[in-house]
N, C-alpha and C. Protein backbone atom coordinates (compact mmCIF):
# COMPACT_ATOMS: atom_id res chain seq x y z
N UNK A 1 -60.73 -211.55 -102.55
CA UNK A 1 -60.79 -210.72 -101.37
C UNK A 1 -61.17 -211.62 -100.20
N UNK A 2 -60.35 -211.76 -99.03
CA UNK A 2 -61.04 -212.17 -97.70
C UNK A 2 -61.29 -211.55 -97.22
N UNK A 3 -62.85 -212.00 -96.73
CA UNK A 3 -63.63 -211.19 -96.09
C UNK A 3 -64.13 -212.35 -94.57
N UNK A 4 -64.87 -211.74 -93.54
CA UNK A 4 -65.09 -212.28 -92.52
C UNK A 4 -66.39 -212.78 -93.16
N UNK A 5 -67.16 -213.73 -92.66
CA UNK A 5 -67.87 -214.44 -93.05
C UNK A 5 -69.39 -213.16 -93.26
N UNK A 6 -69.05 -212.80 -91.71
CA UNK A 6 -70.06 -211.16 -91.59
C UNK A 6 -70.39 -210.29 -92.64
N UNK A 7 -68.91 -210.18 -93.35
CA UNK A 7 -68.43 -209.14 -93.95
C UNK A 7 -69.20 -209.39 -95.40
N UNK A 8 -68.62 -210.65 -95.58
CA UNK A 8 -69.57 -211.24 -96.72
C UNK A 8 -71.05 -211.04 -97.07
N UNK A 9 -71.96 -211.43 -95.75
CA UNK A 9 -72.97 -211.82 -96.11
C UNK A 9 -73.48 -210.19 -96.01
N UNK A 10 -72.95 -209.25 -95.69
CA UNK A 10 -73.15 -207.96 -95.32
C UNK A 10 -72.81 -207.56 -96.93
N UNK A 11 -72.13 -207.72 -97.63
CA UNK A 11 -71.99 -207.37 -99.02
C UNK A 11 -73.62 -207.15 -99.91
N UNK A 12 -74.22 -208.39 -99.38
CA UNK A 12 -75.61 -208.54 -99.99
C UNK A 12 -77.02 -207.95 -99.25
N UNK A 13 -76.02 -207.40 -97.78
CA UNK A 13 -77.27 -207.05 -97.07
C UNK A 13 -77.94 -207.87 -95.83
N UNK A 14 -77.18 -209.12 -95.92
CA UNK A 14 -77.77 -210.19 -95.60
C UNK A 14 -76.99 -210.31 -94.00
N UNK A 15 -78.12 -210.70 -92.65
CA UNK A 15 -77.30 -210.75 -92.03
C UNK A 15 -77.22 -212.52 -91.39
N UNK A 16 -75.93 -212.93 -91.31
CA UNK A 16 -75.94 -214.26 -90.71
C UNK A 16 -76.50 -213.80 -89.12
N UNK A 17 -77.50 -215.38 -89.10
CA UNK A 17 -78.07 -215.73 -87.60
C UNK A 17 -77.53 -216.29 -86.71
N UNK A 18 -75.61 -216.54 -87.00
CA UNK A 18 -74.96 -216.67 -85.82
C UNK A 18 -73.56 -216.20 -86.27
N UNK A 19 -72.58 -216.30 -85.37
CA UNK A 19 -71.13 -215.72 -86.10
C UNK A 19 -70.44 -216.40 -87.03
N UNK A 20 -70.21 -217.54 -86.48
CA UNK A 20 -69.84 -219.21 -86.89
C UNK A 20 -70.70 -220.44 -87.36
N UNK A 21 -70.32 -221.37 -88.62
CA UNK A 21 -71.24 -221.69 -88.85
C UNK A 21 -72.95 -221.67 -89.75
N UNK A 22 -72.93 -220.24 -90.11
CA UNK A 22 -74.08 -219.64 -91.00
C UNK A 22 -73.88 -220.56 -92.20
N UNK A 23 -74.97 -221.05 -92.80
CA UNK A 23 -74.73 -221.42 -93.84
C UNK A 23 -75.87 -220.85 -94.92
N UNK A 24 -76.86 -219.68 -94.14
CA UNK A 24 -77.82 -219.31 -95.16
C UNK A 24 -78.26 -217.81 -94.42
N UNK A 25 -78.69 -216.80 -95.38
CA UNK A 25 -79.70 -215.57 -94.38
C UNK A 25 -80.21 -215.39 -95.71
N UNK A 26 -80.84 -214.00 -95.31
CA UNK A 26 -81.85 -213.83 -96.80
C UNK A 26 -81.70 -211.91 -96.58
N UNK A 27 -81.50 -211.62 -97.45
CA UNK A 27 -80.95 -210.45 -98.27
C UNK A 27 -82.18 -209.52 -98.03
N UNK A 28 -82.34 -207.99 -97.97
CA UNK A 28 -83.06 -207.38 -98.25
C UNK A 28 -84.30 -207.28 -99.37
N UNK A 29 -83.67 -207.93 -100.38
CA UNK A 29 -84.36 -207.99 -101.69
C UNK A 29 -84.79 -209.28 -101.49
N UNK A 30 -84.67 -210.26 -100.38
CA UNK A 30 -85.37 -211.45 -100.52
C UNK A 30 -84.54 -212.79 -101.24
N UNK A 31 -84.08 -212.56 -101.98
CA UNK A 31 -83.00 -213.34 -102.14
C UNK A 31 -82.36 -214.04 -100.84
N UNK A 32 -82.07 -215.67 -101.26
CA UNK A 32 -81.61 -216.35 -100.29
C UNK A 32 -79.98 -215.92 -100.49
N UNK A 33 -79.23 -215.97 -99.18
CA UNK A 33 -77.84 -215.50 -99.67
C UNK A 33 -77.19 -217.18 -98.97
N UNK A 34 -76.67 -218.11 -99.97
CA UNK A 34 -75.89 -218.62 -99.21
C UNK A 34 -74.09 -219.31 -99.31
N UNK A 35 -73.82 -219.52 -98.39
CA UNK A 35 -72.38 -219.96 -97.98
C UNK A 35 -72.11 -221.32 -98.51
N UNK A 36 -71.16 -221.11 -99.33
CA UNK A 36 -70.94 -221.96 -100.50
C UNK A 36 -69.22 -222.58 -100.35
N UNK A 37 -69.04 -224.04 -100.35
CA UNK A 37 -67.60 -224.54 -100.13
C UNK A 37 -66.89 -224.92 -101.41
N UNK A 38 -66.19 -224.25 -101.71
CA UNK A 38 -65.30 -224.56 -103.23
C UNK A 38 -65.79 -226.05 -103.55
N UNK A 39 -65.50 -227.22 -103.02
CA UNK A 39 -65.34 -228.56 -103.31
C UNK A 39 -66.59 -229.11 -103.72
N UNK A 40 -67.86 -228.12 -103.69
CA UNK A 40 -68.67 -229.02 -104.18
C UNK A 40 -69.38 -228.33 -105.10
N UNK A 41 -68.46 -227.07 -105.77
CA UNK A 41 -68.85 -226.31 -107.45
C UNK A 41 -68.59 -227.56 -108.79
N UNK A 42 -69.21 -227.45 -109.78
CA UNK A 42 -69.12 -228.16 -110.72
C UNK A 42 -69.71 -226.84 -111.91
N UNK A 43 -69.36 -228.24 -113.13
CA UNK A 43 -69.55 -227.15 -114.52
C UNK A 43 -70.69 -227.86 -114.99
N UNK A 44 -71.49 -228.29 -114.87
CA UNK A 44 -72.72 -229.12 -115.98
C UNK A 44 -73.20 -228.75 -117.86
N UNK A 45 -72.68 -227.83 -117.54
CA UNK A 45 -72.68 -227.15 -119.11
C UNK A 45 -72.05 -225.60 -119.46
N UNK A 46 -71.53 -224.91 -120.85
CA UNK A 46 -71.13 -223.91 -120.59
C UNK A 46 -72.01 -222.67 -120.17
N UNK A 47 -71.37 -221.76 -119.12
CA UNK A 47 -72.25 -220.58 -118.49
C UNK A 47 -73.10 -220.76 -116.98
N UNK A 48 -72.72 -222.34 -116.87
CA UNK A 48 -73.50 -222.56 -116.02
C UNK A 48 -72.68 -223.44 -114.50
N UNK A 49 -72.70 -222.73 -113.41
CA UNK A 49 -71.95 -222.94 -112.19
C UNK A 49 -72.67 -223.48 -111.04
N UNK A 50 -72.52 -225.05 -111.21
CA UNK A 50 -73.60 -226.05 -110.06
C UNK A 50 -73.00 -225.92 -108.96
N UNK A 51 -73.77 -225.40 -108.03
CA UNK A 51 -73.19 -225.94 -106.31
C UNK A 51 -74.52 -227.16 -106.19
N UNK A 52 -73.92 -228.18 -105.51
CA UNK A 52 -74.32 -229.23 -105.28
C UNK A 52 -74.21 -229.75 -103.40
N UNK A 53 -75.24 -230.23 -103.12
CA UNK A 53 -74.74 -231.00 -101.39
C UNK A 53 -75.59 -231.18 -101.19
N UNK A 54 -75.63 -231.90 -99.69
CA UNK A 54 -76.34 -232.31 -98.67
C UNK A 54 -76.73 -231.95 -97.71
N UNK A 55 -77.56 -231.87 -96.91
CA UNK A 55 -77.71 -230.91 -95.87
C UNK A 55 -77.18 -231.98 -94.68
N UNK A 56 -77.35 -233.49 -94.60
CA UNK A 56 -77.09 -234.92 -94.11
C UNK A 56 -75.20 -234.73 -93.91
N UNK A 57 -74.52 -233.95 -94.84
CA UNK A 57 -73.14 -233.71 -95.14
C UNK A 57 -72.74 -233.23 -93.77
N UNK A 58 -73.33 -232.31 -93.11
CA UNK A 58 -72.91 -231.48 -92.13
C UNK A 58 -72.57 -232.32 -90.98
N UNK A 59 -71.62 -232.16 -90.08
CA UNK A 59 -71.49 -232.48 -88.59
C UNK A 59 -72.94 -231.68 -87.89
N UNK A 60 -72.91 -232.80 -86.64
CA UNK A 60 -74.05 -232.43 -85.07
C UNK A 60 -73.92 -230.99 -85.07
N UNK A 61 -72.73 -230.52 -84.61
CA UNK A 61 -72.12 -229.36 -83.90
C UNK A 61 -73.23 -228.19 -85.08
N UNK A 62 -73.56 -228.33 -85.85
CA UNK A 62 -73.94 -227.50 -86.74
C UNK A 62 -75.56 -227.36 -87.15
N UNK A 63 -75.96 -228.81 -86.20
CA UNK A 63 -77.52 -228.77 -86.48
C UNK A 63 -78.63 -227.81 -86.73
N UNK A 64 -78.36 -226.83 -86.17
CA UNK A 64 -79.61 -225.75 -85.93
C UNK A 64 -79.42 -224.59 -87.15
N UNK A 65 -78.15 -224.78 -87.07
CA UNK A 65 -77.87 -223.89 -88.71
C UNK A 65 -78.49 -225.01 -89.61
N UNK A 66 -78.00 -226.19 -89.90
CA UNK A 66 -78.21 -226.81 -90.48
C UNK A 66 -80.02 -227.03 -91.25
N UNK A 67 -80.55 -226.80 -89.85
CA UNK A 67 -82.05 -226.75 -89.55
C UNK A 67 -82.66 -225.81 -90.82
N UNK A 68 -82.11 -224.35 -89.88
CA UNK A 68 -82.41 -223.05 -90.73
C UNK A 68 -81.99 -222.87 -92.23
N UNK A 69 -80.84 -223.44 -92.89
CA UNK A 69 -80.65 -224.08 -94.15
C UNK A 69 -81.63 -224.25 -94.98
N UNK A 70 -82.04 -225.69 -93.99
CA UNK A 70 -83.04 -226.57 -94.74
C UNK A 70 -84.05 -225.48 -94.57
N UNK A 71 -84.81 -224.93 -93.58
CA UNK A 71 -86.27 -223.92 -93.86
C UNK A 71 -85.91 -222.86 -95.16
N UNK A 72 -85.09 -222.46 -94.90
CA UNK A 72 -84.29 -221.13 -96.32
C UNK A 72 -84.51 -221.55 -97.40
N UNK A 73 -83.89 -223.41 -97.82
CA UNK A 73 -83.83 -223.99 -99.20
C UNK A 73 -85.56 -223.81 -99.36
N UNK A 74 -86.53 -224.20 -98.59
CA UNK A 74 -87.99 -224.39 -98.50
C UNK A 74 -88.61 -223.28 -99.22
N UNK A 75 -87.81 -222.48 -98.70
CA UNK A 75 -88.88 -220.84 -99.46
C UNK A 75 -87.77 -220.58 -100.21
N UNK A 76 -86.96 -220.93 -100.68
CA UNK A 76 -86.26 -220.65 -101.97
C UNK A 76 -87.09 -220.88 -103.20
N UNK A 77 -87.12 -222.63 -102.62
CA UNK A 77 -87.60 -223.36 -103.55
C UNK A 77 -89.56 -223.04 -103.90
N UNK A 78 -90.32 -223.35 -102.90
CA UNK A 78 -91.29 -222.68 -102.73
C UNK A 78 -91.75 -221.36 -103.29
N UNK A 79 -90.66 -220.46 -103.35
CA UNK A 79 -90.87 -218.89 -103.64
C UNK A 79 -90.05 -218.57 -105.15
N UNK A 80 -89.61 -219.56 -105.30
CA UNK A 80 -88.57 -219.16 -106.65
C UNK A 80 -87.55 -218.35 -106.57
N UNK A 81 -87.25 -218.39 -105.32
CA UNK A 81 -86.08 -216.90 -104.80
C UNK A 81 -85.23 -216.79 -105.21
N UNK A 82 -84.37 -216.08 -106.19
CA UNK A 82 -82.97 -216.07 -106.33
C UNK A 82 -82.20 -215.75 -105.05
N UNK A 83 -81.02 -216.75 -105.50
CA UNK A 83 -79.98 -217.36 -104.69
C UNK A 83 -78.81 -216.07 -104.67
N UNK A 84 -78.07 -215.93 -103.91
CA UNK A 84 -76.70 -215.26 -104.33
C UNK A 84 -76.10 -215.87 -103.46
N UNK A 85 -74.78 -215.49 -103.75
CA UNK A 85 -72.94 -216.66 -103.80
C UNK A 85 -72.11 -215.63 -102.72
N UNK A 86 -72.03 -217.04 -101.39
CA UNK A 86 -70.81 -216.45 -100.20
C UNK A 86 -70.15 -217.60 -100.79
N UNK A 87 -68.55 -217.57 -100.76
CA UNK A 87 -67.71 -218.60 -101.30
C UNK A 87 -66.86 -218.90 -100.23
N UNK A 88 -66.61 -219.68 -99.67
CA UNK A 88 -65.89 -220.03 -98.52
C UNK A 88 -64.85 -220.77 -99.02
N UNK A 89 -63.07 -220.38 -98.43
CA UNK A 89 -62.09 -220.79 -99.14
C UNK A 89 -61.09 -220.68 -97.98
N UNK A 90 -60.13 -221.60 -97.99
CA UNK A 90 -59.06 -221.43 -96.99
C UNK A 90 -58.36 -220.75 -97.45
N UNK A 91 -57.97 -219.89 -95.77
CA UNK A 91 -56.94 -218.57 -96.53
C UNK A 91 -55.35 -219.23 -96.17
N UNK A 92 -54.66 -218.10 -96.93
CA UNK A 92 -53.18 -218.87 -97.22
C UNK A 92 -52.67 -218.61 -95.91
N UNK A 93 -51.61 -219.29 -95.54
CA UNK A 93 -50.90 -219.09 -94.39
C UNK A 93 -51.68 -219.09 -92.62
N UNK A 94 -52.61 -219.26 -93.01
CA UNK A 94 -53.42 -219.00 -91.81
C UNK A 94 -53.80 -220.95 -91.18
N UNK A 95 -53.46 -221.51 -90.44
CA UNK A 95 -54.03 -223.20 -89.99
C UNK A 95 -55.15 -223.18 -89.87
N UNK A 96 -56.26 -223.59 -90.24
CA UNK A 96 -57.56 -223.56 -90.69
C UNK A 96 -58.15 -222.34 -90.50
N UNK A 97 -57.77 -221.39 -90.58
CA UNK A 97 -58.71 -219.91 -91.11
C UNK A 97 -59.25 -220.15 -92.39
N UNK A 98 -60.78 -219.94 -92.66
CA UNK A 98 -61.05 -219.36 -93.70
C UNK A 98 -61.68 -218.18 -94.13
N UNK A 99 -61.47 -217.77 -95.16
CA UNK A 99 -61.87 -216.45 -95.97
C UNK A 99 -63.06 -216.38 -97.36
N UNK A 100 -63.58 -215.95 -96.51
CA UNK A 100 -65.12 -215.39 -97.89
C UNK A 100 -64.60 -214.59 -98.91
N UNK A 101 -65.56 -214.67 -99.95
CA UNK A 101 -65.68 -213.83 -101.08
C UNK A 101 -66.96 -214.44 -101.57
N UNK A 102 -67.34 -212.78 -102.18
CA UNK A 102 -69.05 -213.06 -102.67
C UNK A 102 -68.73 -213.21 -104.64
N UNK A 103 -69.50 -213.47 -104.81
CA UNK A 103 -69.38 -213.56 -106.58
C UNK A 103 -70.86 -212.57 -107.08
N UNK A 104 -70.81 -210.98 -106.78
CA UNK A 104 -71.96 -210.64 -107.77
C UNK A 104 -72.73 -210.65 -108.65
N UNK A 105 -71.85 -211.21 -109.97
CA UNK A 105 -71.79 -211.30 -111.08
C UNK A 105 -72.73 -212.83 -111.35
N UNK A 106 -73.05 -213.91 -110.48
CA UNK A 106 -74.50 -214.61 -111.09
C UNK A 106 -75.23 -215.01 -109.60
N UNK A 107 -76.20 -215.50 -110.37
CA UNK A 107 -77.51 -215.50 -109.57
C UNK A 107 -77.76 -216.91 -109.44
N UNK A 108 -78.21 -217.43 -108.63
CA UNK A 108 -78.57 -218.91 -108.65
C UNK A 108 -80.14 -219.01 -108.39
N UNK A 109 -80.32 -220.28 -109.03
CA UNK A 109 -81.68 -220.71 -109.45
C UNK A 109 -81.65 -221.87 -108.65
N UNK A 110 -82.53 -222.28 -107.42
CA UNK A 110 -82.45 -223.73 -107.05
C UNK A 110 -83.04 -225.06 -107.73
N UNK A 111 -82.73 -225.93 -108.31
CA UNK A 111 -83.18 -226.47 -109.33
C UNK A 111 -83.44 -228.18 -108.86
N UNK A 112 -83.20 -228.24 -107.50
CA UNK A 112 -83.73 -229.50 -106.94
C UNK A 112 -83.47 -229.30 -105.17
N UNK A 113 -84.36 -229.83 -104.87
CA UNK A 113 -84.13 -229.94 -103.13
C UNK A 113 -85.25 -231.36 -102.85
N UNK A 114 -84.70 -231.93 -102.21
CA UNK A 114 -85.44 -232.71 -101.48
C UNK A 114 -85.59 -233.37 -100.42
N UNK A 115 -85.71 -231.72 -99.44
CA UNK A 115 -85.07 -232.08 -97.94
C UNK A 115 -83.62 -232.22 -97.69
N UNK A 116 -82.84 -232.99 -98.43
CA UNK A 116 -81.84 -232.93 -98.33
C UNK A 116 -80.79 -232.47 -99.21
N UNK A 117 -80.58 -233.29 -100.28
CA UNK A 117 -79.28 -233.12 -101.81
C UNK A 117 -80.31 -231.85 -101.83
N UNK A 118 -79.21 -230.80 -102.09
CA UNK A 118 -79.58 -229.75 -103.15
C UNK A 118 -79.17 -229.06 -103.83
N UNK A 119 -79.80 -228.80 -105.18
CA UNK A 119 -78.31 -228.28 -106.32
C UNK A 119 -79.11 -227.13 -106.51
N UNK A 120 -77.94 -225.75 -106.96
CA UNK A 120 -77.98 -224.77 -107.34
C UNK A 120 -77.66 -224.40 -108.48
N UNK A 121 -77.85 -223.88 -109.63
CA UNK A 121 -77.35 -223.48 -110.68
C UNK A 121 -77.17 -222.03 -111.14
N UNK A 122 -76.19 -221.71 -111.15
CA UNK A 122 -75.58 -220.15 -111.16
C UNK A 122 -75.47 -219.74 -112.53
N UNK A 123 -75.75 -218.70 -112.80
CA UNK A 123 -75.32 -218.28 -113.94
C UNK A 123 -75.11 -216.57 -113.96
N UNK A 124 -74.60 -215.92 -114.96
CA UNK A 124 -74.58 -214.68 -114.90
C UNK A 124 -75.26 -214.04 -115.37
N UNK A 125 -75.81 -212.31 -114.27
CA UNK A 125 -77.14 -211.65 -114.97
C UNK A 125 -76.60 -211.67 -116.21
N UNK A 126 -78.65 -211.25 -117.19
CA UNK A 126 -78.40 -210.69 -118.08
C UNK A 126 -77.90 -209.38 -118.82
N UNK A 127 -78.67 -208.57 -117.04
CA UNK A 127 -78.24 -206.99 -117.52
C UNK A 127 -76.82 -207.13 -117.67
N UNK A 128 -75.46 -207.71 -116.86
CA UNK A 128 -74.27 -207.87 -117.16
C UNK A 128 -73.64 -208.02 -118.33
N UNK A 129 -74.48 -209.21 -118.80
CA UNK A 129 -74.10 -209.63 -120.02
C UNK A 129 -74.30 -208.57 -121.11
N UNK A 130 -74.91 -207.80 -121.08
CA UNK A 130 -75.38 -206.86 -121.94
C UNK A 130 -75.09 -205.71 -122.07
N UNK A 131 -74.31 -205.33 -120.79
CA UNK A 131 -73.40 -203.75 -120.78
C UNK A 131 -71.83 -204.37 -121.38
N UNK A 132 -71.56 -203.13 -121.79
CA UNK A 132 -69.70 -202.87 -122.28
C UNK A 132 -69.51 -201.31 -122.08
N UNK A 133 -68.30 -201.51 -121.81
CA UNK A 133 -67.87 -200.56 -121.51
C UNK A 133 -68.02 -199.22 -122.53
N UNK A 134 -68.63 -198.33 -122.43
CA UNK A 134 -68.81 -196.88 -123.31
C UNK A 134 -67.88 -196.14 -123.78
N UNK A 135 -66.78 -195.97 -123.48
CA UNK A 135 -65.35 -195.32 -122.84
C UNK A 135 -64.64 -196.00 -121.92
N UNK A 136 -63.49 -195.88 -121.87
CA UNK A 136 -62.37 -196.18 -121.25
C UNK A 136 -62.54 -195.77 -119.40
N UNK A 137 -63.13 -196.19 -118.69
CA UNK A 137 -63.46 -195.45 -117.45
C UNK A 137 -62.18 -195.55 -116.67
N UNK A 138 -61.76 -194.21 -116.16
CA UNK A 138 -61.23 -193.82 -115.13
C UNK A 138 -61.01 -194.73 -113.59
N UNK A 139 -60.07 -195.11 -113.27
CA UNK A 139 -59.56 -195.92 -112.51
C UNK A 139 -60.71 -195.50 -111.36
N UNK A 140 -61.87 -196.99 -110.87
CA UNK A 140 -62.47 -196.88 -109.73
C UNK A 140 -63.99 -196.68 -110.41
N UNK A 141 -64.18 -195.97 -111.69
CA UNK A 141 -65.35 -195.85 -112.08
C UNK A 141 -66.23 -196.97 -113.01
N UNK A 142 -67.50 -197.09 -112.80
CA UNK A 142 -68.06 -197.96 -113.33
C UNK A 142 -68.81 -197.38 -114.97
N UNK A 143 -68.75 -196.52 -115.27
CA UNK A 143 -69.21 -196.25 -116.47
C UNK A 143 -69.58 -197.24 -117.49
N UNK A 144 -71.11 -197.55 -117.78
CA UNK A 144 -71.10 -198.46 -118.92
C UNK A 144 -72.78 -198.10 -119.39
N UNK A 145 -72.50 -198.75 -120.25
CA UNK A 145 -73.87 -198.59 -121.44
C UNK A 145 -74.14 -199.62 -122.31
N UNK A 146 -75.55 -200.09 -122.15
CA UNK A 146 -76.37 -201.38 -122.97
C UNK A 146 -75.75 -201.25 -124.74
N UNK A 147 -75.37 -202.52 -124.72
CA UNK A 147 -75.13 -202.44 -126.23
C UNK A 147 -76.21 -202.49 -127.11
N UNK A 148 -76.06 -202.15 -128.36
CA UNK A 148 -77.36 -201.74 -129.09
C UNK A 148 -78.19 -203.04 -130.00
């Protein structure tokens, strides 16, 4: 799904602190929500989805986001906050437009920062993992129940 970057971080509740450029806000529930670039996901083991970078990575033009980033990673890391996933992706046909999509389905754990490099490690809830479907649900419905 493309979504506006807004649109995205609004999925989680979360509102970006400028239009262009956001690379972090923080969610109702406290959770850090952030804006994530395909090219720097990795696999480190199975179940498990590394975003990796720099905060040093960024162009000038972006400093003050960049800034607010770095304070966000601080009380991530500091607070143990779970993370959640804006995915930033070029959309088709469009000359550098890009298009968001959020990933509900895992949670990230920040698992190093140091001022700068910082890796994330995603994985999927457990409650997820643990529902199946009860019945056959009706087109649009979520119907499900903990397996036993």
């Amino acid at each position: 799904m493309n979504l506006s970057l807004i649109e995205a971080f609004g999925k989680f509740g979360a509102k970006p602190r400028s239009r262009v450029g956001t690379f972090s806000a923080t969610a109702p529930d406290g959770a850090l929500v952030l804006n994530c670039s395909l090219a720097h996901f990795g696999h480190p083991a199975q179940g498990v989805l590394r975003y990796e970078d720099r905060l040093s990575r960024e162009t000038a033009h972006t400093k003050k986001d960049i800034e607010l980033l770095g304070e966000d990673l601080t009380l991530a890391r500091d607070g143990a906050l779970p993370i959640r996933m804006v995915v930033a992706s070029a959309m088709n046909g469009k000359r550098g437009g890009r298009g968001f999509h959020v990933r509900w389905d895992l949670i990230g754990k920040l698992v190093k920062f140091d001022g700068d490099h910082f890796v994330v490690d995603f994985t999927r809830q457990q409650e997820i993992l643990e529902m199946t479907p009860s019945v056959r649900p009706k087109k649009g419905s979520a119907i499900l129940r903990r397996k036993p």
